[in-house]
N, C-alpha and C. Protein backbone atom coordinates (compact mmCIF):
# COMPACT_ATOMS: atom_id res chain seq x y z
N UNK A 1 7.68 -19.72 -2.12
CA UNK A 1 6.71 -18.75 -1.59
C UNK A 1 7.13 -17.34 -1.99
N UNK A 2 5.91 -16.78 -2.24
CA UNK A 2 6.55 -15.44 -2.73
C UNK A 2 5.88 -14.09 -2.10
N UNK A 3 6.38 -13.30 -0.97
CA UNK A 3 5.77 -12.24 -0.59
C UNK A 3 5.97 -10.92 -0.81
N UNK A 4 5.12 -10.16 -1.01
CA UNK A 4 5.07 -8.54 -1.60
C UNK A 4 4.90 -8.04 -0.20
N UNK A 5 5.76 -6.95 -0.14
CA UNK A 5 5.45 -5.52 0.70
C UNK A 5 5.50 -4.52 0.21
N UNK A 6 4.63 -3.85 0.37
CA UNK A 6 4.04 -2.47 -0.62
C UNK A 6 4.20 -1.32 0.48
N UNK A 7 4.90 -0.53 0.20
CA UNK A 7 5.49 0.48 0.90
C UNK A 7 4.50 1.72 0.54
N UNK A 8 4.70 2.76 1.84
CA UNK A 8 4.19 3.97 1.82
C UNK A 8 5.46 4.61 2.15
N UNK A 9 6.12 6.00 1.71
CA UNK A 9 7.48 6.25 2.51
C UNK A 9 6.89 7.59 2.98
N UNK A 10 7.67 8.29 3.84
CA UNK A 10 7.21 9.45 4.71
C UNK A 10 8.87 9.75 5.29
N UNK A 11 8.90 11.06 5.40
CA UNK A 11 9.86 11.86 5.48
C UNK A 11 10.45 11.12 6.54
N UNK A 12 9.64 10.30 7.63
CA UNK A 12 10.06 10.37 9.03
C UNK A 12 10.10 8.78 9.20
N UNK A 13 9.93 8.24 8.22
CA UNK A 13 9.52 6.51 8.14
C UNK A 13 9.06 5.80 7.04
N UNK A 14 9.18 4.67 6.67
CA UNK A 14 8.49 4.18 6.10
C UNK A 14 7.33 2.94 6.34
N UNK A 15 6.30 2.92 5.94
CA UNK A 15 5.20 1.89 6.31
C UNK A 15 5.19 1.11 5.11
N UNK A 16 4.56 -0.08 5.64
CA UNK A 16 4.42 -1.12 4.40
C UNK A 16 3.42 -2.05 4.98
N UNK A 17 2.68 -2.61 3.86
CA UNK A 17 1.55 -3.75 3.95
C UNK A 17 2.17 -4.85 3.26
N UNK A 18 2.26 -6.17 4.24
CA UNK A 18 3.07 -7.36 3.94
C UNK A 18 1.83 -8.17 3.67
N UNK A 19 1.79 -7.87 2.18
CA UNK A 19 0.83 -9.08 1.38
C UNK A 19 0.97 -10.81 2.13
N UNK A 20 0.37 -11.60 1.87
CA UNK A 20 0.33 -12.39 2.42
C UNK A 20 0.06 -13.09 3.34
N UNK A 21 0.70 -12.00 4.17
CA UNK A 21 0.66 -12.25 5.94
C UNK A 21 0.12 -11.23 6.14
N UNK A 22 -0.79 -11.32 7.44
CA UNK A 22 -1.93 -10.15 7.55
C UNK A 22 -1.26 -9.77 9.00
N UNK A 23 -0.01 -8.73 8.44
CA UNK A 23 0.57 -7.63 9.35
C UNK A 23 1.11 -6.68 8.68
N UNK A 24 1.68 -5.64 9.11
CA UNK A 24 1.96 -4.23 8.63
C UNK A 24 3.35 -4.12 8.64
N UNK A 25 4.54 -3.10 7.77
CA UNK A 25 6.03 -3.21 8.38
C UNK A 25 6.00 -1.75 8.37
N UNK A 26 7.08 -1.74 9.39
CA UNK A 26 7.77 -0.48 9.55
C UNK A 26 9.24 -0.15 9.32
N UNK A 27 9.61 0.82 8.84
CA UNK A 27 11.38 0.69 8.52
C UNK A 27 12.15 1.90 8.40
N UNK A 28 13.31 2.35 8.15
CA UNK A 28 13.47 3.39 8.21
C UNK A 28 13.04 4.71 6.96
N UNK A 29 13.10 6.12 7.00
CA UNK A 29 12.35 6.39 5.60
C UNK A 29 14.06 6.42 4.06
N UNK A 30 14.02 6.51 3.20
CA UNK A 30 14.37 5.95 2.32
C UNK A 30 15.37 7.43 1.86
N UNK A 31 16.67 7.21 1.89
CA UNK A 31 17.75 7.61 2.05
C UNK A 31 18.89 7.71 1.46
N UNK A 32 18.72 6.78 0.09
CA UNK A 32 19.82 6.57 -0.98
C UNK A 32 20.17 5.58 -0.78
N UNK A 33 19.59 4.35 0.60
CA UNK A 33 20.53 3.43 0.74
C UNK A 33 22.04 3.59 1.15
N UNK A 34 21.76 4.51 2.42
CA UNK A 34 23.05 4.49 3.25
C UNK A 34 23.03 3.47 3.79
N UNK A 35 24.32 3.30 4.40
CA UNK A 35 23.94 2.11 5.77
C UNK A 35 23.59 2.78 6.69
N UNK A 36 22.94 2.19 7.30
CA UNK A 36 22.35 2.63 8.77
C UNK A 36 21.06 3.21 9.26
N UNK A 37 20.99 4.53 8.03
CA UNK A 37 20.25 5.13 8.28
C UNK A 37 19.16 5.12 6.78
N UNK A 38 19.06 4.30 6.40
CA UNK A 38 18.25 3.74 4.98
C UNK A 38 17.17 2.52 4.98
N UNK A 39 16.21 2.96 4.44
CA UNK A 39 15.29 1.46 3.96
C UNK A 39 16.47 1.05 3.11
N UNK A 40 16.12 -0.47 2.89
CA UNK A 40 17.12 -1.13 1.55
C UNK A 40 16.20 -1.01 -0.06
N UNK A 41 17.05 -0.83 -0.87
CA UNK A 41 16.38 -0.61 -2.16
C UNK A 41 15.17 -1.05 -2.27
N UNK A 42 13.96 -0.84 -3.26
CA UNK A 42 12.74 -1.62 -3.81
C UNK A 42 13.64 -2.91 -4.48
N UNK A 43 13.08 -3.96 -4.81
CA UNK A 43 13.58 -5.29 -5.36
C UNK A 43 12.82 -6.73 -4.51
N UNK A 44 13.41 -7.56 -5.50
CA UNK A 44 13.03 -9.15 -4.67
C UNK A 44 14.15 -9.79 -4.49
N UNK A 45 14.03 -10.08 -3.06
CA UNK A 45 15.13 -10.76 -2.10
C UNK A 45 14.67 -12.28 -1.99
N UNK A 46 15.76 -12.71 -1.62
CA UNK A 46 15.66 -14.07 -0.98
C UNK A 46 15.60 -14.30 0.46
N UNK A 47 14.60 -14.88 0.98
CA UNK A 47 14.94 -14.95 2.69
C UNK A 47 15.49 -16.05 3.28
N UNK A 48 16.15 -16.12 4.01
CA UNK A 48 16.45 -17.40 5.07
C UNK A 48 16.19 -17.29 6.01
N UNK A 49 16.76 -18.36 6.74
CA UNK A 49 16.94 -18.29 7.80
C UNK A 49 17.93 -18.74 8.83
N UNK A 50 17.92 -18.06 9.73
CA UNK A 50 19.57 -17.49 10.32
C UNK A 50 19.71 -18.01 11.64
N UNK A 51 20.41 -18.22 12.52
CA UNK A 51 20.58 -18.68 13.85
C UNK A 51 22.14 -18.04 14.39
N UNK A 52 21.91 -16.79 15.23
CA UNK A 52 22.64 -16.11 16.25
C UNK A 52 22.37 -16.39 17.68
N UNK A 53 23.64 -16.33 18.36
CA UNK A 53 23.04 -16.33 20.30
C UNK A 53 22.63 -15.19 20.50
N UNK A 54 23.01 -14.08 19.92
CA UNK A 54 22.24 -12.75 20.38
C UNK A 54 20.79 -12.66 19.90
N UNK A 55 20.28 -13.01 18.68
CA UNK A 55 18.49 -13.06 18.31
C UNK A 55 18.00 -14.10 18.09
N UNK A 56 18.47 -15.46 18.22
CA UNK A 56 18.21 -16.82 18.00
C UNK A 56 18.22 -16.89 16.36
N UNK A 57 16.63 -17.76 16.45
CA UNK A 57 16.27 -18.19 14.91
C UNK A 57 15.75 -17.08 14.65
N UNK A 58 16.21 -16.29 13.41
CA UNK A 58 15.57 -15.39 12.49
C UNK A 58 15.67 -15.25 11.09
N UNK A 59 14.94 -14.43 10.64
CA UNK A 59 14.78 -14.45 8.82
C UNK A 59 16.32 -13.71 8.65
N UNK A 60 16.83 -13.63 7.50
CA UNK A 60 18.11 -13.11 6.91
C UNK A 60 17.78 -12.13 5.40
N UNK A 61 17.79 -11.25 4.94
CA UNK A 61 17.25 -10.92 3.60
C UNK A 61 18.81 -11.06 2.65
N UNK A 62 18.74 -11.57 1.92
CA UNK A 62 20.02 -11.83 0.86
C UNK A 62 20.19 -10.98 0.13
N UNK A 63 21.53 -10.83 -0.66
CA UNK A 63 21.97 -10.03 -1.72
C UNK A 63 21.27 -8.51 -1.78
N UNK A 64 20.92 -7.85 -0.95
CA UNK A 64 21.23 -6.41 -1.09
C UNK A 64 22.12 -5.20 -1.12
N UNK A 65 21.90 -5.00 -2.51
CA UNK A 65 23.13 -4.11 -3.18
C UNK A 65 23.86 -3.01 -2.19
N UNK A 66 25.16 -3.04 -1.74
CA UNK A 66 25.91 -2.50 -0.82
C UNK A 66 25.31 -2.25 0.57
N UNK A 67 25.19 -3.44 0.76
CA UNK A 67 24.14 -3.77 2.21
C UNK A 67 24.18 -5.27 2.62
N UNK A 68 24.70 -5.19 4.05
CA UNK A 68 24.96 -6.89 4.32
C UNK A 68 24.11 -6.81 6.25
N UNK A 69 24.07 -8.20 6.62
CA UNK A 69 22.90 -8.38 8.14
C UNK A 69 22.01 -7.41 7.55
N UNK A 70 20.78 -7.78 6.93
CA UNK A 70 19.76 -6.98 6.86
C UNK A 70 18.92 -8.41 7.29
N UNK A 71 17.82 -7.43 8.51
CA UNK A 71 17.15 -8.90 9.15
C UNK A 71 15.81 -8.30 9.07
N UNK A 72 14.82 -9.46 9.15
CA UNK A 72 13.24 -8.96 9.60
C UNK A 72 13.61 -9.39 10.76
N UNK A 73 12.97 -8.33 11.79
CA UNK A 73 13.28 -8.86 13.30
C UNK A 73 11.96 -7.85 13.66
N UNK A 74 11.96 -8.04 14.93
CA UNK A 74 10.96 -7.09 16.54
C UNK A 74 11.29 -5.60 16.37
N UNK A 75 10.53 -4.55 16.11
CA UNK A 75 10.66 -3.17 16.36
C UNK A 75 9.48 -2.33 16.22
N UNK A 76 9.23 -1.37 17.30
CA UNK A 76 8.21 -0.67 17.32
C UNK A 76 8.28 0.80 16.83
N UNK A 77 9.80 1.21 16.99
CA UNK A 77 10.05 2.65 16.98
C UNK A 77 11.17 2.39 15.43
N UNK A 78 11.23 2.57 14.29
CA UNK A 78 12.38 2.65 12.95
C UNK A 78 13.77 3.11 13.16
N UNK A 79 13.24 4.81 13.76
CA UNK A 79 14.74 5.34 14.14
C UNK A 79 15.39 5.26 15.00
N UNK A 80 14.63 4.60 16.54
CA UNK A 80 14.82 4.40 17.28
C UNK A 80 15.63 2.89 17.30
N UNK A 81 15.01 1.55 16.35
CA UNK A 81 15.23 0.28 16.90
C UNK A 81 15.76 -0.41 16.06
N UNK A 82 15.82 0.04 14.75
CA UNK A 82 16.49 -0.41 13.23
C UNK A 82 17.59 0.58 12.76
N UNK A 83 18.37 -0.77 12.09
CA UNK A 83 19.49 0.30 11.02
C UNK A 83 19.36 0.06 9.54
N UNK A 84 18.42 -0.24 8.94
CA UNK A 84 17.98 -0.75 8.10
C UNK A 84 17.09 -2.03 7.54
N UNK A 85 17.02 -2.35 8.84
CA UNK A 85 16.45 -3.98 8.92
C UNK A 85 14.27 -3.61 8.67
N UNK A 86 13.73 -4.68 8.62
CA UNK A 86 12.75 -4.18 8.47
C UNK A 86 11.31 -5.27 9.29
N UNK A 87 10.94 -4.56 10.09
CA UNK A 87 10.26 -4.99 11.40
C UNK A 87 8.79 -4.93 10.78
N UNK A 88 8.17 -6.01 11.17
CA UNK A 88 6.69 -6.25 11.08
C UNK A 88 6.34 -5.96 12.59
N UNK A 89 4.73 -5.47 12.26
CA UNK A 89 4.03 -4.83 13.43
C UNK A 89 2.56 -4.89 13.03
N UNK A 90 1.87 -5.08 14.01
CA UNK A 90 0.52 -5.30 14.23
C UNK A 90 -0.22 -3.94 13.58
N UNK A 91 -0.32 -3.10 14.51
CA UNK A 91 -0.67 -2.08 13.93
C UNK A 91 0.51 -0.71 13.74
N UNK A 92 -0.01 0.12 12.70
CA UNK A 92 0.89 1.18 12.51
C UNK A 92 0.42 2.63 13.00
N UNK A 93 0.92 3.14 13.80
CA UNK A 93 0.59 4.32 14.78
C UNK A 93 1.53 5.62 14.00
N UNK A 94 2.12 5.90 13.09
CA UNK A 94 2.51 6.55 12.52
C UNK A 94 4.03 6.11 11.51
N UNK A 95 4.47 7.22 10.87
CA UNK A 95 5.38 6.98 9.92
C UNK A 95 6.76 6.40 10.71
N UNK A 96 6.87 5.00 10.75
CA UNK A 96 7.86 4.41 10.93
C UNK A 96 8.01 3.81 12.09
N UNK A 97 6.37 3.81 12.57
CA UNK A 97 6.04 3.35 14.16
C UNK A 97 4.78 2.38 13.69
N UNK A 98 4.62 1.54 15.36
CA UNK A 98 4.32 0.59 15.28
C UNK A 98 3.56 0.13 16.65
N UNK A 99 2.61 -1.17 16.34
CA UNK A 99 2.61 -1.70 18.00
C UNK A 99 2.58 -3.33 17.95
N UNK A 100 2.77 -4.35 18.77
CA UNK A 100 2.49 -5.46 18.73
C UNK A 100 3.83 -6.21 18.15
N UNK A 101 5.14 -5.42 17.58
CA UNK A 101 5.95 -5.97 16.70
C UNK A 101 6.15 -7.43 17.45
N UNK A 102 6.28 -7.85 18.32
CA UNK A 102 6.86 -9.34 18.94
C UNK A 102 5.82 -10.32 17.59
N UNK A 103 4.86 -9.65 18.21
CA UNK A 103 3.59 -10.83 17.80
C UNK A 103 3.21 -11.25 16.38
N UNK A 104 3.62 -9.89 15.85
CA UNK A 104 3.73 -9.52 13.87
C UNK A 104 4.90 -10.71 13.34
N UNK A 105 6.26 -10.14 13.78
CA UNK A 105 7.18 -11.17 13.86
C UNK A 105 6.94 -12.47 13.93
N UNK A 106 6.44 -12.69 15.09
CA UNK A 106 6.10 -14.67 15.17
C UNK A 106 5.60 -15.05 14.23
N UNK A 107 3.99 -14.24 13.48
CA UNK A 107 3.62 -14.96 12.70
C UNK A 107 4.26 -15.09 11.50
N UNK A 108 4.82 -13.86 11.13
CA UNK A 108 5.65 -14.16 9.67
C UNK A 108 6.64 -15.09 9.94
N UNK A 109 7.61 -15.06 10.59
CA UNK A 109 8.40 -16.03 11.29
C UNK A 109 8.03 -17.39 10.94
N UNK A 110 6.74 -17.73 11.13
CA UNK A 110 6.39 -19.32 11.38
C UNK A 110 5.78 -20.54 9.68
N UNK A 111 5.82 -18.58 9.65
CA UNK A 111 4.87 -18.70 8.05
C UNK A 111 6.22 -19.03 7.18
N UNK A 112 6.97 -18.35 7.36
CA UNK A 112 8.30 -18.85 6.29
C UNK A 112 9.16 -19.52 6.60
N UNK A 113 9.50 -19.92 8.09
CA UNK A 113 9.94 -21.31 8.47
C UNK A 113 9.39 -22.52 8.09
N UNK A 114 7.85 -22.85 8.05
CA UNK A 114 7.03 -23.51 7.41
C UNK A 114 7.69 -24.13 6.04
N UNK A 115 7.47 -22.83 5.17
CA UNK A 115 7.95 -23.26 3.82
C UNK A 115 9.50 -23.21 3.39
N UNK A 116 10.29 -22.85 4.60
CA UNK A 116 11.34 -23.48 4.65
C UNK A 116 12.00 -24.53 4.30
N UNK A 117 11.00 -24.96 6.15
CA UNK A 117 11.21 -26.64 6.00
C UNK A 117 10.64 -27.83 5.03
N UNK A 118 9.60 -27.29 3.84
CA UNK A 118 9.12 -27.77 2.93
C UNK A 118 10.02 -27.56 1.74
N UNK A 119 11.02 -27.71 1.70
CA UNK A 119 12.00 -26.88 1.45
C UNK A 119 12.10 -26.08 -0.02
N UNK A 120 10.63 -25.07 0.44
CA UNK A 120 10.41 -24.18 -0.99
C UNK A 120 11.48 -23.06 -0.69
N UNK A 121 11.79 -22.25 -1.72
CA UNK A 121 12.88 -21.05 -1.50
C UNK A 121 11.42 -19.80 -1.31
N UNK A 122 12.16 -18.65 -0.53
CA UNK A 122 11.22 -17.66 0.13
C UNK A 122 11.85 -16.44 -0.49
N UNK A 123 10.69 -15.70 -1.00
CA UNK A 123 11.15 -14.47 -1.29
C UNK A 123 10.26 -13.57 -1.17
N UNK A 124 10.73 -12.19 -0.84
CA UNK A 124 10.11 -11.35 -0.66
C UNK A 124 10.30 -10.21 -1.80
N UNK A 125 9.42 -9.38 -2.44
CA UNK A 125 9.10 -8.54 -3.71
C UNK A 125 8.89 -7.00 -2.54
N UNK A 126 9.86 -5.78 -2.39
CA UNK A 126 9.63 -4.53 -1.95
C UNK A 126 9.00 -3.67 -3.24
N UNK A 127 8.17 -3.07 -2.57
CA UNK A 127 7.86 -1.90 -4.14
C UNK A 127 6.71 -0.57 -3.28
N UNK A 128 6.80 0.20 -3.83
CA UNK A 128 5.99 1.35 -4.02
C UNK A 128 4.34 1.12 -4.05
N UNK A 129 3.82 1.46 -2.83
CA UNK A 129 2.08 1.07 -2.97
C UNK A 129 1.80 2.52 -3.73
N UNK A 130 1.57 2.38 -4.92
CA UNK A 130 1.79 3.67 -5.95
C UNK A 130 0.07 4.07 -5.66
N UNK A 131 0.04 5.34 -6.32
CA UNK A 131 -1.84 5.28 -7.11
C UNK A 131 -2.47 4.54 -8.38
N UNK A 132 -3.15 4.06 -8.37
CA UNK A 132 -3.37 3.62 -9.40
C UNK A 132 -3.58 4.65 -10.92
N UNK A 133 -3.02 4.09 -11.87
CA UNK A 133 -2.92 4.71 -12.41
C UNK A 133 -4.39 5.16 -13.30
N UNK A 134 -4.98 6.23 -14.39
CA UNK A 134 -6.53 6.63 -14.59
C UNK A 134 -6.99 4.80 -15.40
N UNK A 135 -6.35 4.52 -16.29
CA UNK A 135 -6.80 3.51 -17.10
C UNK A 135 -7.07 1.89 -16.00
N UNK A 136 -6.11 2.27 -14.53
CA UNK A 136 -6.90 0.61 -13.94
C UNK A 136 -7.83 0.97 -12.86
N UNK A 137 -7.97 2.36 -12.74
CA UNK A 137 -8.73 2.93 -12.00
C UNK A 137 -10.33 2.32 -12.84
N UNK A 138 -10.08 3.02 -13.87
CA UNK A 138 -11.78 2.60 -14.74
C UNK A 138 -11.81 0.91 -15.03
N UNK A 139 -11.20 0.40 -14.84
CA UNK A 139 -11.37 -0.98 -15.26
C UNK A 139 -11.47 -1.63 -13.37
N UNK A 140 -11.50 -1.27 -12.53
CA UNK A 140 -11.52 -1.95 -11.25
C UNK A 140 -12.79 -1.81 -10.30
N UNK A 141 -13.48 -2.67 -10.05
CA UNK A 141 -15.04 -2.43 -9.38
C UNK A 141 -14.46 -1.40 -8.33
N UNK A 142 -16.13 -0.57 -8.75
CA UNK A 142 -16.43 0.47 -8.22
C UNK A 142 -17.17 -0.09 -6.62
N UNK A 143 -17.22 0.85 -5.96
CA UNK A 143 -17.86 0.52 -4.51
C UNK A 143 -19.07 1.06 -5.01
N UNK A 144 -19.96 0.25 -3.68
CA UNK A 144 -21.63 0.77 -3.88
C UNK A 144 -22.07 1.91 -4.06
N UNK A 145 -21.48 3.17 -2.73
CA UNK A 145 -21.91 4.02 -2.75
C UNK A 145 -21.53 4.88 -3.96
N UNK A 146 -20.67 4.56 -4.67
CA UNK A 146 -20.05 5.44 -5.80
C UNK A 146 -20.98 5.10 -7.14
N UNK A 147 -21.62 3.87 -6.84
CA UNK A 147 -22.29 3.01 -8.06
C UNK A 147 -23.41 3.68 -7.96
N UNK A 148 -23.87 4.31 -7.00
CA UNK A 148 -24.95 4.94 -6.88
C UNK A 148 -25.38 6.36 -7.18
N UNK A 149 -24.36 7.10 -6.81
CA UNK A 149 -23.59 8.09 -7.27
C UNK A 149 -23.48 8.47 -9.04
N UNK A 150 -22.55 7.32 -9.17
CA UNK A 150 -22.89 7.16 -11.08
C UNK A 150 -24.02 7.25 -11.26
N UNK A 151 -24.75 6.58 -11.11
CA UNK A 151 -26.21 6.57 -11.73
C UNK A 151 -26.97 7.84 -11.79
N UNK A 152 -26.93 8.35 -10.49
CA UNK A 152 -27.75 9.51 -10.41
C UNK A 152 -26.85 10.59 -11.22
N UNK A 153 -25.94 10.61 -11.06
CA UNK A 153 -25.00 11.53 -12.18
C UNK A 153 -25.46 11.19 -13.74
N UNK A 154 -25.52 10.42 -13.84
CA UNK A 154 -26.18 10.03 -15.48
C UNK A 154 -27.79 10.28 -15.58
N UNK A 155 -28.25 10.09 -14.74
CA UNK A 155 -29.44 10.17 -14.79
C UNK A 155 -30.01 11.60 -15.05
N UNK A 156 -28.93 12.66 -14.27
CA UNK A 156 -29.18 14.42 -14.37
C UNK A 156 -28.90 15.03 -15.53
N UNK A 157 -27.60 13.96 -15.95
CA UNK A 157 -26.89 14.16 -17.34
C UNK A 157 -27.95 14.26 -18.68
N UNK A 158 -28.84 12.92 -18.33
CA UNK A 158 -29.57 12.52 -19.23
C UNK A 158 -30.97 13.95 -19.22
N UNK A 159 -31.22 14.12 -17.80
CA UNK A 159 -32.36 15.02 -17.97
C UNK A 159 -31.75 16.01 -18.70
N UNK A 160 -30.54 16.52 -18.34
CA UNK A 160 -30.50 18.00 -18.68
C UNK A 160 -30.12 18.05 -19.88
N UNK A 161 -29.61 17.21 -20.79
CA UNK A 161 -29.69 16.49 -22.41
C UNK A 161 -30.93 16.48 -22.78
N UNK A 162 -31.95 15.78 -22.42
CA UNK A 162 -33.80 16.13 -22.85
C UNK A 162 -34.05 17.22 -23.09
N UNK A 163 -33.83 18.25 -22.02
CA UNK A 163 -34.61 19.19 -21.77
C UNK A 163 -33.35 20.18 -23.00
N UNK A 164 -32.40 20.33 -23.04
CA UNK A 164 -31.84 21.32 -23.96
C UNK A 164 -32.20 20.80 -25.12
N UNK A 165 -32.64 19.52 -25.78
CA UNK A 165 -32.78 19.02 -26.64
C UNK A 165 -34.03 18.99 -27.33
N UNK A 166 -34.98 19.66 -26.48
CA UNK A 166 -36.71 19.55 -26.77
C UNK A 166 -36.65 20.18 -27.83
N UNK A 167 -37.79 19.27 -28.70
CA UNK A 167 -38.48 20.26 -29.53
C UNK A 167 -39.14 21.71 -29.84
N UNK A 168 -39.20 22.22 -28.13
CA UNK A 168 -40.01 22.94 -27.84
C UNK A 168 -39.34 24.46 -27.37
N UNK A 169 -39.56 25.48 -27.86
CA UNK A 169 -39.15 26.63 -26.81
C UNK A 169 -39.41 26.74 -25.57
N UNK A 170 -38.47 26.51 -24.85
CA UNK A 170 -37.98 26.47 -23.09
C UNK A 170 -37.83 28.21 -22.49
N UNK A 171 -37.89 28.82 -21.60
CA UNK A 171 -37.97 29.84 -20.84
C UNK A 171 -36.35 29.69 -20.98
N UNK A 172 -35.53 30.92 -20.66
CA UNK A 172 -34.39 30.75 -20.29
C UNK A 172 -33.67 30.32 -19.21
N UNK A 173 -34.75 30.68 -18.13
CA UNK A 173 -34.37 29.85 -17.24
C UNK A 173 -34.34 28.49 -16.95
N UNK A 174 -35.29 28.01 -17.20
CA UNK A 174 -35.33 26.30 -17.82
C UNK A 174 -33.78 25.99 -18.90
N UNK A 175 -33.72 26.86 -19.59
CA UNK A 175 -32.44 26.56 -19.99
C UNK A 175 -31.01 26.18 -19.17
N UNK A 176 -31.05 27.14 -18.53
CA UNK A 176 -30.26 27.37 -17.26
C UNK A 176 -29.71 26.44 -16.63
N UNK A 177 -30.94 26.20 -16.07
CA UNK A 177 -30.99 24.80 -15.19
C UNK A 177 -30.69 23.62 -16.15
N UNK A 178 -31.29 23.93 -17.35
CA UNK A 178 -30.74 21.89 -17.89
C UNK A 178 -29.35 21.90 -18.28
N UNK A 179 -28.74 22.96 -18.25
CA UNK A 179 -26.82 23.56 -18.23
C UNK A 179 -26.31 23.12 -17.29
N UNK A 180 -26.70 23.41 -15.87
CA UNK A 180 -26.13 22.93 -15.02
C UNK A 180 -26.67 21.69 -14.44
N UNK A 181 -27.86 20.83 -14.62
CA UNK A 181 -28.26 19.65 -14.61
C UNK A 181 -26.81 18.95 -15.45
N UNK A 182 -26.62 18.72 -16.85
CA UNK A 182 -25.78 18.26 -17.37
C UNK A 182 -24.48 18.11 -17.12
N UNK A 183 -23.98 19.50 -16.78
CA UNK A 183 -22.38 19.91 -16.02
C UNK A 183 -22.50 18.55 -15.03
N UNK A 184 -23.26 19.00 -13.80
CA UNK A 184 -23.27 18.53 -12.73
C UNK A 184 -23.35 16.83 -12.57
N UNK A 185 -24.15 16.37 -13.55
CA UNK A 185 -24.32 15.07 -13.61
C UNK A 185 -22.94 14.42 -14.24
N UNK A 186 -22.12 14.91 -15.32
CA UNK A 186 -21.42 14.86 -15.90
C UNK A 186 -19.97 14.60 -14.99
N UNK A 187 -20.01 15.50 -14.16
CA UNK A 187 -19.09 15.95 -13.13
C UNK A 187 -19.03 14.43 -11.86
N UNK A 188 -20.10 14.28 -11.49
CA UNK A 188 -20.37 13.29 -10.13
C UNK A 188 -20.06 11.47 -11.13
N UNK A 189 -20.49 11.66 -12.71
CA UNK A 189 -20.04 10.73 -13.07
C UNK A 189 -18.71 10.11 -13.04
N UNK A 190 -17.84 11.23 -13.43
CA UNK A 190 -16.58 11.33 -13.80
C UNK A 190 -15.83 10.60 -12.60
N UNK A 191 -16.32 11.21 -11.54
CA UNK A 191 -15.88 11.34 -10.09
C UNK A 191 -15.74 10.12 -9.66
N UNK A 192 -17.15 9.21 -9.50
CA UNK A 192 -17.95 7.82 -9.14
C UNK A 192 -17.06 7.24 -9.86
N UNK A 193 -16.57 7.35 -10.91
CA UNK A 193 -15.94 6.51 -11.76
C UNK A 193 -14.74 6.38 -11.67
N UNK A 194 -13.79 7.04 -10.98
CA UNK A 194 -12.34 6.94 -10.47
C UNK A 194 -12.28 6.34 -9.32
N UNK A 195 -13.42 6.18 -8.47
CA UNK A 195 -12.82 5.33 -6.82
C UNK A 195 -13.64 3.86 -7.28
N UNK A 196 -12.27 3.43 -6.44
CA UNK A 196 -11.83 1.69 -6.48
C UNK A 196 -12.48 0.93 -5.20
N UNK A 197 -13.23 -0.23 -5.47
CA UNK A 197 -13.15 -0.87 -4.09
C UNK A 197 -11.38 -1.31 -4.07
N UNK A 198 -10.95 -1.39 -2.12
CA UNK A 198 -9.85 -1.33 -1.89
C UNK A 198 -8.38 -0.39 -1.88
N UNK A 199 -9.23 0.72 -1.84
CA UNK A 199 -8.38 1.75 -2.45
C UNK A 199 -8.13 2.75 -1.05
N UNK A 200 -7.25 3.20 -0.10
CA UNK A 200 -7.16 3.61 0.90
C UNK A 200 -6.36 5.25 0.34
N UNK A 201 -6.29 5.90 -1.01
CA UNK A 201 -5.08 6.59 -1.15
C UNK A 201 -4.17 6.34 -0.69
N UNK A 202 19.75 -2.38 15.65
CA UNK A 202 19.51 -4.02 15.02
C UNK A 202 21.29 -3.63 15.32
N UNK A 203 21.61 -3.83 16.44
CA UNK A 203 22.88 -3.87 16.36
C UNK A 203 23.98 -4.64 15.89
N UNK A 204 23.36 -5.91 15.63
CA UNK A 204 24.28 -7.31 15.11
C UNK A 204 24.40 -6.66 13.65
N UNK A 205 23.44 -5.84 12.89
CA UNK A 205 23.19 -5.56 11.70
C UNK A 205 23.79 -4.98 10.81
N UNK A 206 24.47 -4.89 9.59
CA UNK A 206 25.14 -4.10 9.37
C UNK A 206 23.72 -2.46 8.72
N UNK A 207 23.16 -3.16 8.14
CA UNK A 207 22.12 -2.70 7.73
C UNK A 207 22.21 -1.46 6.98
């Protein structure tokens, strides 16, 4: 099994969307990879799973570079409840906060115990929920209202192309206007054409 979390980082936290599983993480914000006070590097880990008397059954994240007990576990508050570990949560109420974490937890929890016990290996992929860059921007469906948008942008484009283009002597002001007909259409095209559907812009631990 293979899961992505796509990070947002913020001075004060970091957020992440845990592909796969339809919950959110929260963690600390990103630090050089101190202990303690650090997210753990971007990379793909291996997960297990672990059994302590202090947190019972939980996930384990493997081999992170000068970093050992790094756990997915329960946390609502980053700076407050983690030392690097990295907590799923229902919803995200700000940079490195959270609500619902018990319940976020269980389900990922059950989801990779699952394929545990099927006994597939589990990994998780950290990375940067970047911008897209201009070239997959134009290649990725456009939303309606933007599709609509295009059109009429081409459509002004096109008038104000006719009309500078006539055969005919035009008033200057008619000129005018098919100048900024063109600009303008030109402009709302450009625009329509860059937005994406889907596009939003631990004490045991050593951590």
């Amino acid at each position: 099994m293979e899961l992505e979390l796509l990070r947002m980082y913020d001075l004060d936290g970091t957020n992440g969307e845990l592909k796969l599983v339809v919950c959110n993480t929260i963690e600390l914000p990103w630090l050089q990879n101190q202990r303690r006070v650090s997210c753990i590097p971007e990379g793909r880990y291996e997960l297990i799973k672990r059994v302590t008397k202090k947190r019972g059954q939980h996930l384990l994240v493997l081999n992170v570079k000068g970093r050992d007990g790094i756990l997915i576990h329960p946390a609502n508050d980053a700076k407050k409840e983690l030392l690097g570990c990295i907590a799923p949560v229902t919803t995200l109420t700000g940079p490195g906060k959270g609500t619902q974490s018990r319940l976020a937890n269980e389900k990922l929890k059950a989801l990779v115990l699952e394929a545990l016990e099927r006994e597939e290996r589990v990994f998780i992929t950290i990375k940067s929920k970047r911008k897209m860059k201009l070239v997959e921007r134009l290649k990725s469906p456009t939303p309606k209202f933007f599709r609509v948008l295009r059109n009429v942008g081409l459509a002004l484009a096109a008038a104000g192309g006719a009309l500078l283009t006539a055969p005919i002597a035009l008033p200057a002001a008619a000129i005018t206007v098919a100048g900024y007909l063109t600009v303008a259409g030109g402009v709302m095209t450009a625009v329509s054409q860059t937005a994406v559907d889907g596009e939003m812009d631990c004490t045991d631990d050593d951590s």
